[in-house]
N, C-alpha and C. Protein backbone atom coordinates (compact mmCIF):
# COMPACT_ATOMS: atom_id res chain seq x y z
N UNK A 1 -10.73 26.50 56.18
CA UNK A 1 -10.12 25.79 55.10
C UNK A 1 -10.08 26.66 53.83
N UNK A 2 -9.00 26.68 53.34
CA UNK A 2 -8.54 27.48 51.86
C UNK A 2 -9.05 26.60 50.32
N UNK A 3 -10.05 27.34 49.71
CA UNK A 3 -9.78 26.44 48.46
C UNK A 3 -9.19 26.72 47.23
N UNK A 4 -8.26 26.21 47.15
CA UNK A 4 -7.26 26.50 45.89
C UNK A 4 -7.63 25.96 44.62
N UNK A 5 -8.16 27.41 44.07
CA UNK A 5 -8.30 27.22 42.17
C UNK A 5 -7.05 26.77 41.28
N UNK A 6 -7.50 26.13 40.43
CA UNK A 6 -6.06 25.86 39.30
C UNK A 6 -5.79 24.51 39.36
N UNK A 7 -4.73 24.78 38.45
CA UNK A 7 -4.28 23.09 38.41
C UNK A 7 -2.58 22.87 39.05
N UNK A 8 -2.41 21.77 39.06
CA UNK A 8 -1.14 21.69 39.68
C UNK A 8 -0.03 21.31 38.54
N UNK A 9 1.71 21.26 38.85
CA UNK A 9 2.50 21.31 37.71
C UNK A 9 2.41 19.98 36.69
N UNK A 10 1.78 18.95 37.75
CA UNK A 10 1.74 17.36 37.48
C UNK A 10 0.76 17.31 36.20
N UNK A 11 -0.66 17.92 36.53
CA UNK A 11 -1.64 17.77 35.55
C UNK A 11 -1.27 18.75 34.65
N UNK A 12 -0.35 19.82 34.23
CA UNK A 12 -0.19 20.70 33.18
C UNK A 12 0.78 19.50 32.66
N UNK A 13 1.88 19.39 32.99
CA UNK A 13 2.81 18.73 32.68
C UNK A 13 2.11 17.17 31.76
N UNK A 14 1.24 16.16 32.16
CA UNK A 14 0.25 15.55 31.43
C UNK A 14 -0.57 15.73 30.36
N UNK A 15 -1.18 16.89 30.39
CA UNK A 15 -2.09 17.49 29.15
C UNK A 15 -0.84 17.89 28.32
N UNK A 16 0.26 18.41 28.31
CA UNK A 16 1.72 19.02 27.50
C UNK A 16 1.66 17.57 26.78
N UNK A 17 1.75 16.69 27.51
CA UNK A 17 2.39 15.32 26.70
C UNK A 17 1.24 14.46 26.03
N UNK A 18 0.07 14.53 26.35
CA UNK A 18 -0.75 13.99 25.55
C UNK A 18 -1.07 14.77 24.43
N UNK A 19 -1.13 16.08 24.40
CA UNK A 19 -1.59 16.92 23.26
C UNK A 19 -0.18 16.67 22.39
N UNK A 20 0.80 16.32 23.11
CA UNK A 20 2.38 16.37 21.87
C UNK A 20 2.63 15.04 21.51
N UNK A 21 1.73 13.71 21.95
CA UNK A 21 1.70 12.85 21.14
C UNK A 21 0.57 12.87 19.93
N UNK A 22 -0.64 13.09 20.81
CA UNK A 22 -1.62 13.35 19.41
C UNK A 22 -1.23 14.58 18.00
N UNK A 23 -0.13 15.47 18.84
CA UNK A 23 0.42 16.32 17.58
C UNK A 23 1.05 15.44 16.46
N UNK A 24 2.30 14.63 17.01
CA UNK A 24 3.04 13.70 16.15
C UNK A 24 1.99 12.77 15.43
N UNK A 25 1.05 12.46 16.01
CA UNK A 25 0.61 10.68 15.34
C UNK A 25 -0.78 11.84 14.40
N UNK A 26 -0.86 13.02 14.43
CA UNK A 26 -1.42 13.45 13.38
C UNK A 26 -0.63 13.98 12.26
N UNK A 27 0.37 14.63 12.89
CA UNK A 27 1.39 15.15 11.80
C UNK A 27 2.01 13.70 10.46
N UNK A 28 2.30 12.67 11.25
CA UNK A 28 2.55 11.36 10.68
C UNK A 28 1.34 11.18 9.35
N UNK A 29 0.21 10.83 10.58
CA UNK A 29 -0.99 10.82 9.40
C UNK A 29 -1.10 11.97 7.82
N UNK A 30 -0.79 13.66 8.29
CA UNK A 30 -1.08 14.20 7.01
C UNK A 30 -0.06 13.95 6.37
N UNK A 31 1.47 13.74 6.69
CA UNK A 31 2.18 13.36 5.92
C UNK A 31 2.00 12.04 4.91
N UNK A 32 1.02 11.53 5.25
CA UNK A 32 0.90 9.76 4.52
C UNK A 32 -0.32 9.93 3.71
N UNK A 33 -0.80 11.01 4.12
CA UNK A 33 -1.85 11.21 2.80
C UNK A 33 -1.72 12.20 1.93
N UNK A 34 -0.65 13.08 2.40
CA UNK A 34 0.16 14.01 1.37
C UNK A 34 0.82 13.36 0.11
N UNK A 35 1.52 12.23 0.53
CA UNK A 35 2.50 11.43 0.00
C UNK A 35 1.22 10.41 -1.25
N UNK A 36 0.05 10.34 -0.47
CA UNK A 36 -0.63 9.51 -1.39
C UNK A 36 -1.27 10.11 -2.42
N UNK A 37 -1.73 11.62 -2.13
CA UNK A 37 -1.47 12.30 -3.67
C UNK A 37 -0.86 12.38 -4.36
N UNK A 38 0.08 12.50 -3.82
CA UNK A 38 1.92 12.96 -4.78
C UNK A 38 1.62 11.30 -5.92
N UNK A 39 1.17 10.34 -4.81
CA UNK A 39 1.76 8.67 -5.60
C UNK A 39 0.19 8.84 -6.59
N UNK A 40 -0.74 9.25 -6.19
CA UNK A 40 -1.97 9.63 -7.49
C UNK A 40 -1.81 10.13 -8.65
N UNK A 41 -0.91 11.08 -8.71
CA UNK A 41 -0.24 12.09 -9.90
C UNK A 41 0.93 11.52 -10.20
N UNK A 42 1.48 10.46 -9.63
CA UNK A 42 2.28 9.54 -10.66
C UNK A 42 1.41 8.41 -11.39
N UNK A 43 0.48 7.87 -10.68
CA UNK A 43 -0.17 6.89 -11.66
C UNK A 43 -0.82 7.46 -12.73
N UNK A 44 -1.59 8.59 -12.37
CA UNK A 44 -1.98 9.28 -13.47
C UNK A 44 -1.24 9.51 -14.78
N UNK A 45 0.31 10.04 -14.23
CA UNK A 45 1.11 10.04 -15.45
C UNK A 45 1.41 8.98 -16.00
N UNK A 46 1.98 8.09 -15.59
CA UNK A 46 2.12 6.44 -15.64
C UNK A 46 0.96 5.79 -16.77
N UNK A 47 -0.42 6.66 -16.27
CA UNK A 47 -1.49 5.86 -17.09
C UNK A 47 -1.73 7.20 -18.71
N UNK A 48 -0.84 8.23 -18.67
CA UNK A 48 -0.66 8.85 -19.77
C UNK A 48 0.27 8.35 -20.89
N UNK A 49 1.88 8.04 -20.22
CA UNK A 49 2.86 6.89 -21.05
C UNK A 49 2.20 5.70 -21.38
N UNK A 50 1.20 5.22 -20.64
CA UNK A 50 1.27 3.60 -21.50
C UNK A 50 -0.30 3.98 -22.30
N UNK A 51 -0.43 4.73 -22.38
CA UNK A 51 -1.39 5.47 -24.03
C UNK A 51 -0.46 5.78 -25.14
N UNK A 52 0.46 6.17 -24.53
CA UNK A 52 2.05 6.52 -25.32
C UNK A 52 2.46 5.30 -26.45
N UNK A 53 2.68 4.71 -24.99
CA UNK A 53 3.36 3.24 -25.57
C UNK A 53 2.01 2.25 -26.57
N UNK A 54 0.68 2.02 -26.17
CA UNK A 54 0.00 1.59 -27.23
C UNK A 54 0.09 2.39 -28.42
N UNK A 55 -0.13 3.89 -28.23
CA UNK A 55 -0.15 4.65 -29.40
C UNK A 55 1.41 4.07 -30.59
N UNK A 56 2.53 3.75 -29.84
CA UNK A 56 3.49 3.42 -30.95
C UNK A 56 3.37 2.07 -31.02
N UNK A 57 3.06 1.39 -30.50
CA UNK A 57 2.52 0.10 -30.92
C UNK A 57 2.40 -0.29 -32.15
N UNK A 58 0.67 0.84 -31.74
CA UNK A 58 -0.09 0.39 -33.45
C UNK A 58 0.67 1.47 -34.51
N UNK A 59 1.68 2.16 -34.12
CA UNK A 59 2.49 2.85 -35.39
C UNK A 59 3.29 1.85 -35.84
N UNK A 60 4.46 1.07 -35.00
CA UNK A 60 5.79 0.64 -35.39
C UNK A 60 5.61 -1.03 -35.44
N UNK A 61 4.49 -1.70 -35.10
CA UNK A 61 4.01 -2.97 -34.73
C UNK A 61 4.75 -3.25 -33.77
N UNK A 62 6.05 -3.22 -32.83
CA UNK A 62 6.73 -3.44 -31.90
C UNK A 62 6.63 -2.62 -30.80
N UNK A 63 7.67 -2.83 -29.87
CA UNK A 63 7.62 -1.84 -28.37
C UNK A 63 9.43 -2.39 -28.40
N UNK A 64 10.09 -3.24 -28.89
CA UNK A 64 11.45 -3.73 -28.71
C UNK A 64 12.09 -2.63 -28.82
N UNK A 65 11.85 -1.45 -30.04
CA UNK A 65 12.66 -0.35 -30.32
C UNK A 65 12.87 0.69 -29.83
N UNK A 66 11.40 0.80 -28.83
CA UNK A 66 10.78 1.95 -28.36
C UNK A 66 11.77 2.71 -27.39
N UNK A 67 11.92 3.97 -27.17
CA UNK A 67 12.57 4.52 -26.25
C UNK A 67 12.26 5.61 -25.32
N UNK A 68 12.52 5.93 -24.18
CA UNK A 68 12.04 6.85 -23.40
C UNK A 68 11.52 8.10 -24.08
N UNK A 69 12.37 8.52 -24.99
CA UNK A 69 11.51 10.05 -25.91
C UNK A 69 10.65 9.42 -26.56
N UNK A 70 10.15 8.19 -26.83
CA UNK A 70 9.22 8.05 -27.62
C UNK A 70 8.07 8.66 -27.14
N UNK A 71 7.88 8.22 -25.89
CA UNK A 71 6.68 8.66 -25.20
C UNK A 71 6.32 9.55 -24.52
N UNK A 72 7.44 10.38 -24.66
CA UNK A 72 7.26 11.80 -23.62
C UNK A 72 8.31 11.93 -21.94
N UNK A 73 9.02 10.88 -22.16
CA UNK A 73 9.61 10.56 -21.00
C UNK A 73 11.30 11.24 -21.35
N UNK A 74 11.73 12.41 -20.41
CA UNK A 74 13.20 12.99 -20.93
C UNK A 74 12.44 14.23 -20.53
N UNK A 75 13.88 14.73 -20.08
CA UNK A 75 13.97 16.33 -19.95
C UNK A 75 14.24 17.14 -20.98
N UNK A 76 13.12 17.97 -21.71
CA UNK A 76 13.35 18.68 -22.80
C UNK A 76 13.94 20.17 -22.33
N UNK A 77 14.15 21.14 -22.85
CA UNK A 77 14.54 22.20 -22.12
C UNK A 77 13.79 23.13 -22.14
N UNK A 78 12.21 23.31 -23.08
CA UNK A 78 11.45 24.02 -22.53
C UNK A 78 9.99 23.38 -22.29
N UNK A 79 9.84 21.93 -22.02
CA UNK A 79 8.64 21.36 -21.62
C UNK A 79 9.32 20.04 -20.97
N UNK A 80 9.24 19.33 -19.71
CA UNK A 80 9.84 18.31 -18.62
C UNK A 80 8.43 18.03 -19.15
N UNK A 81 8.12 16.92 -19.50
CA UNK A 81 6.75 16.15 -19.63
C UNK A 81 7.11 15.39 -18.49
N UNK A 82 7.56 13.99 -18.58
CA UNK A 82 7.76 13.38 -17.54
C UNK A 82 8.98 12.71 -17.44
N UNK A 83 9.75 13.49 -16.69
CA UNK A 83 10.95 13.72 -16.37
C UNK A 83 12.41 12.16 -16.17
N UNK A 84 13.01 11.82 -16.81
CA UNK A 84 13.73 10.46 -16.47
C UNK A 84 15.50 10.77 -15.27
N UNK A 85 15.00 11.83 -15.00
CA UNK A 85 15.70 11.98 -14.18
C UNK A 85 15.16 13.35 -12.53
N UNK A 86 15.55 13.44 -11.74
CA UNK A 86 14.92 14.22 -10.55
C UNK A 86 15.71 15.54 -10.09
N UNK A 87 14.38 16.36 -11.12
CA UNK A 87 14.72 18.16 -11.59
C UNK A 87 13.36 18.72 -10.36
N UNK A 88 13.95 19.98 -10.24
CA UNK A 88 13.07 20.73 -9.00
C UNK A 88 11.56 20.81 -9.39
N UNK A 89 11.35 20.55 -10.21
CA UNK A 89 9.90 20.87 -10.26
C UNK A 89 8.71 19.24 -10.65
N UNK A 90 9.13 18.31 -10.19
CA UNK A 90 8.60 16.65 -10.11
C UNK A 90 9.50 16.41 -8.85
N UNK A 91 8.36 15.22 -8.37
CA UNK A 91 8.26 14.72 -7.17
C UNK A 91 9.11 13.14 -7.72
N UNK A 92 8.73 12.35 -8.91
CA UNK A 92 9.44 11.31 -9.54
C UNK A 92 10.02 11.52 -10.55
N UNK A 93 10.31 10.18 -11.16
CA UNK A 93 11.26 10.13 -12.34
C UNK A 93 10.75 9.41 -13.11
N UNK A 94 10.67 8.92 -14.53
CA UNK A 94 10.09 8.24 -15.07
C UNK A 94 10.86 7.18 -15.48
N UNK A 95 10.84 5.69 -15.83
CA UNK A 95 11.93 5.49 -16.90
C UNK A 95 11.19 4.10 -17.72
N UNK A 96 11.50 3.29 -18.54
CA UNK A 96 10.85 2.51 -19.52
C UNK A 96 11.87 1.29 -19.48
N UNK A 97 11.92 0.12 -18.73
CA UNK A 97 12.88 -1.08 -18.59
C UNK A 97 11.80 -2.53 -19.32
N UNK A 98 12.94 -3.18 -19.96
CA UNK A 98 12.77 -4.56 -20.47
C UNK A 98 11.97 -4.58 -21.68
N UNK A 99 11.80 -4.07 -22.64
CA UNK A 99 10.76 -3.72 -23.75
C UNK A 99 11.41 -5.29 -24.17
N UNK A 100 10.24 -6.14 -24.96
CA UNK A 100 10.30 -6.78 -25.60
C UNK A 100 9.45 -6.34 -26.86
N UNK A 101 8.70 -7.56 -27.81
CA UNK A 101 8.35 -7.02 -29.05
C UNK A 101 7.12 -6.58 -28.52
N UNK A 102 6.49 -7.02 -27.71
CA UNK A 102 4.99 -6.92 -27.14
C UNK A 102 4.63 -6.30 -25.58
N UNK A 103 5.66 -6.32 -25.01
CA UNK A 103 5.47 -5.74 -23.69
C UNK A 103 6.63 -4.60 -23.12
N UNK A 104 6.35 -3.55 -21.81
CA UNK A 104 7.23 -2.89 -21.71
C UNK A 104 7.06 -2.22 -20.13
N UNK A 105 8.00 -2.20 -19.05
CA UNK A 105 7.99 -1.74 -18.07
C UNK A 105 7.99 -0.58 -17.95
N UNK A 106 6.76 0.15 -17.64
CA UNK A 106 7.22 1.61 -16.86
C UNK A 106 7.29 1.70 -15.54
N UNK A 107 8.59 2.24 -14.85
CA UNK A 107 8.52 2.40 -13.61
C UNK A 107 8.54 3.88 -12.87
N UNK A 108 8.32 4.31 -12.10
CA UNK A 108 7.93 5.29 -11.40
C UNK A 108 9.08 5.71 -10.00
N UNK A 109 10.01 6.24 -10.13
CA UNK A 109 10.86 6.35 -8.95
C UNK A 109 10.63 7.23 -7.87
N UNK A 110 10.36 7.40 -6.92
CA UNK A 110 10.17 9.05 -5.78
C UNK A 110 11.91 9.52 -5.62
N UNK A 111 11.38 11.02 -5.90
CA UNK A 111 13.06 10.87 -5.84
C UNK A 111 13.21 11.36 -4.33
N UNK A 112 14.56 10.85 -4.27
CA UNK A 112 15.16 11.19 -2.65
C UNK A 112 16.34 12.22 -2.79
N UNK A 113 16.61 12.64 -3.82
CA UNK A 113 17.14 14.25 -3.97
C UNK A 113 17.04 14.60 -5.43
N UNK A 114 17.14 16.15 -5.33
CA UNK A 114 17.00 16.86 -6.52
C UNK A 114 15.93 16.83 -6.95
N UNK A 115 14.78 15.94 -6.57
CA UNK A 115 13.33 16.44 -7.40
C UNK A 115 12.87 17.85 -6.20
N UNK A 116 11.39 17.89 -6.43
CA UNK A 116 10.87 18.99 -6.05
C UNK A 116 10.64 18.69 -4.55
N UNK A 117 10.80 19.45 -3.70
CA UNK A 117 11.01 19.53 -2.10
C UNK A 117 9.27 19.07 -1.72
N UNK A 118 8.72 18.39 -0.90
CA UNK A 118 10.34 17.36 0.45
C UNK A 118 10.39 16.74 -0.22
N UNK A 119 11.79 15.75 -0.55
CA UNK A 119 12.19 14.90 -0.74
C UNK A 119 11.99 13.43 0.53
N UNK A 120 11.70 12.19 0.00
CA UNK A 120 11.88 11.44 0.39
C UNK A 120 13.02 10.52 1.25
N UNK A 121 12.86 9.95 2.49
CA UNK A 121 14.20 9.66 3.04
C UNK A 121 14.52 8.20 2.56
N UNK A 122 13.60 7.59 1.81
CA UNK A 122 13.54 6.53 0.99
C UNK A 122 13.16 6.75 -0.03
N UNK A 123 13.48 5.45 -1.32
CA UNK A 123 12.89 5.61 -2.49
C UNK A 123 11.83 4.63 -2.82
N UNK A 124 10.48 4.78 -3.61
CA UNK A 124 10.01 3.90 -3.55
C UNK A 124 9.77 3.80 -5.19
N UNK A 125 9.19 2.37 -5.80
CA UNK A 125 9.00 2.40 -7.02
C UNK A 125 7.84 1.79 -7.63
N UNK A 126 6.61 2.00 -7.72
CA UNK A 126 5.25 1.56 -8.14
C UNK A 126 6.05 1.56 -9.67
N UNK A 127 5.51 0.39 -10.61
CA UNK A 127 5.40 0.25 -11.81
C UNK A 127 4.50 -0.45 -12.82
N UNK A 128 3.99 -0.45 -14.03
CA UNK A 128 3.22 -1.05 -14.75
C UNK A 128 3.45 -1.99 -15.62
N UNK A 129 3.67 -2.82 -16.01
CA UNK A 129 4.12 -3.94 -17.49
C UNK A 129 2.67 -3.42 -18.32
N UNK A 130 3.02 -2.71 -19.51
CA UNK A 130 1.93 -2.61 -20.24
C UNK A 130 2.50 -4.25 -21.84
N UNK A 131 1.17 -4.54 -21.79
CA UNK A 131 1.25 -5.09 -23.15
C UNK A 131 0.89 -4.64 -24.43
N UNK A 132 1.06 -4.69 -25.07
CA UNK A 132 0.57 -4.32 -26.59
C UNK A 132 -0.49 -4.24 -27.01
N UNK A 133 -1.29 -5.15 -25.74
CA UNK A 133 -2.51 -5.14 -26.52
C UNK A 133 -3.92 -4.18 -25.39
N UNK A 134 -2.49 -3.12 -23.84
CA UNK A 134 -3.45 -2.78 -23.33
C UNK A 134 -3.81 -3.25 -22.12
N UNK A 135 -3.12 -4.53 -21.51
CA UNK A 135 -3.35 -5.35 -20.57
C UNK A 135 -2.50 -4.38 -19.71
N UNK A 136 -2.58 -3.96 -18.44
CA UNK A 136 -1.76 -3.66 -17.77
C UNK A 136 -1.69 -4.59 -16.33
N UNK A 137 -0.42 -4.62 -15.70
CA UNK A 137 0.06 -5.49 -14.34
C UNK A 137 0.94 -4.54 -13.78
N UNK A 138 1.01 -5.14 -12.61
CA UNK A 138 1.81 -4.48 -11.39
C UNK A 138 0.94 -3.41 -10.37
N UNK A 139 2.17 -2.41 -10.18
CA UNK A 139 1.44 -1.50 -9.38
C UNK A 139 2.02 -1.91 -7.80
């Protein structure tokens, strides 16, 4: 009787496909915690504008007037603080919706072209309602 070392095409062919699903469902995974830094360094910024926005607060007593350059939000041409539109070097966009006398939306866009590579195949939008007096909601 012959004994034959090795494996056969069946069991190579098996280990190929289990190692190339656990490739994908890890590749998936670092992508989703890549993405959850990227969304860390927007709240961060997010929580720099609405220091912004109290700071003119207690200047102007309102937020009704307030506008995206107030707070650092606009593409300048030699400093992008935080950007209201999606230039190569940011992952979002910033922008400032519904100001009343006391409250004011910042929202947070991912951009899905023209910001900084990869781009997103969706867009998503985390945002804050800051109040005047500091209260923040959403998210």
């Amino acid at each position: 009787m012959r004994i034959r070392k090795g494996f056969t095409l069946l069991e190579l062919i098996i280990v190929i496909i289990i190692v190339g699903v656990l490739a994908s469902v890890g590749l998936n995974q670092y992508t989703i915690s890549v993405e959850r830094g990227r969304l860390g360094e927007a709240f961060a910024n997010m929580g720099r504008i609405r220091k912004e926005i109290i700071s003119y607060y207690l200047q102007n007593g309102t937020l009704a007037t307030i506008v995206e350059s107030d707070v650092g939000v606009g593409v300048e041409s030699n400093l992008p603080i935080y950007t209201s539109s999606c230039v190569n070097t940011n992952y979002f966009r910033y922008r400032l919706y519904n100001q009343t006398d006391t409250s004011v939306y910042i929202y947070c866009y991912r951009c899905t072209t023209g910001g900084k590579p990869p781009q997103m195949s969706y867009q998503y939008a985390p945002y804050e309602r800051v109040n005047s007096d500091g209260i923040v909601t959403g998210r």
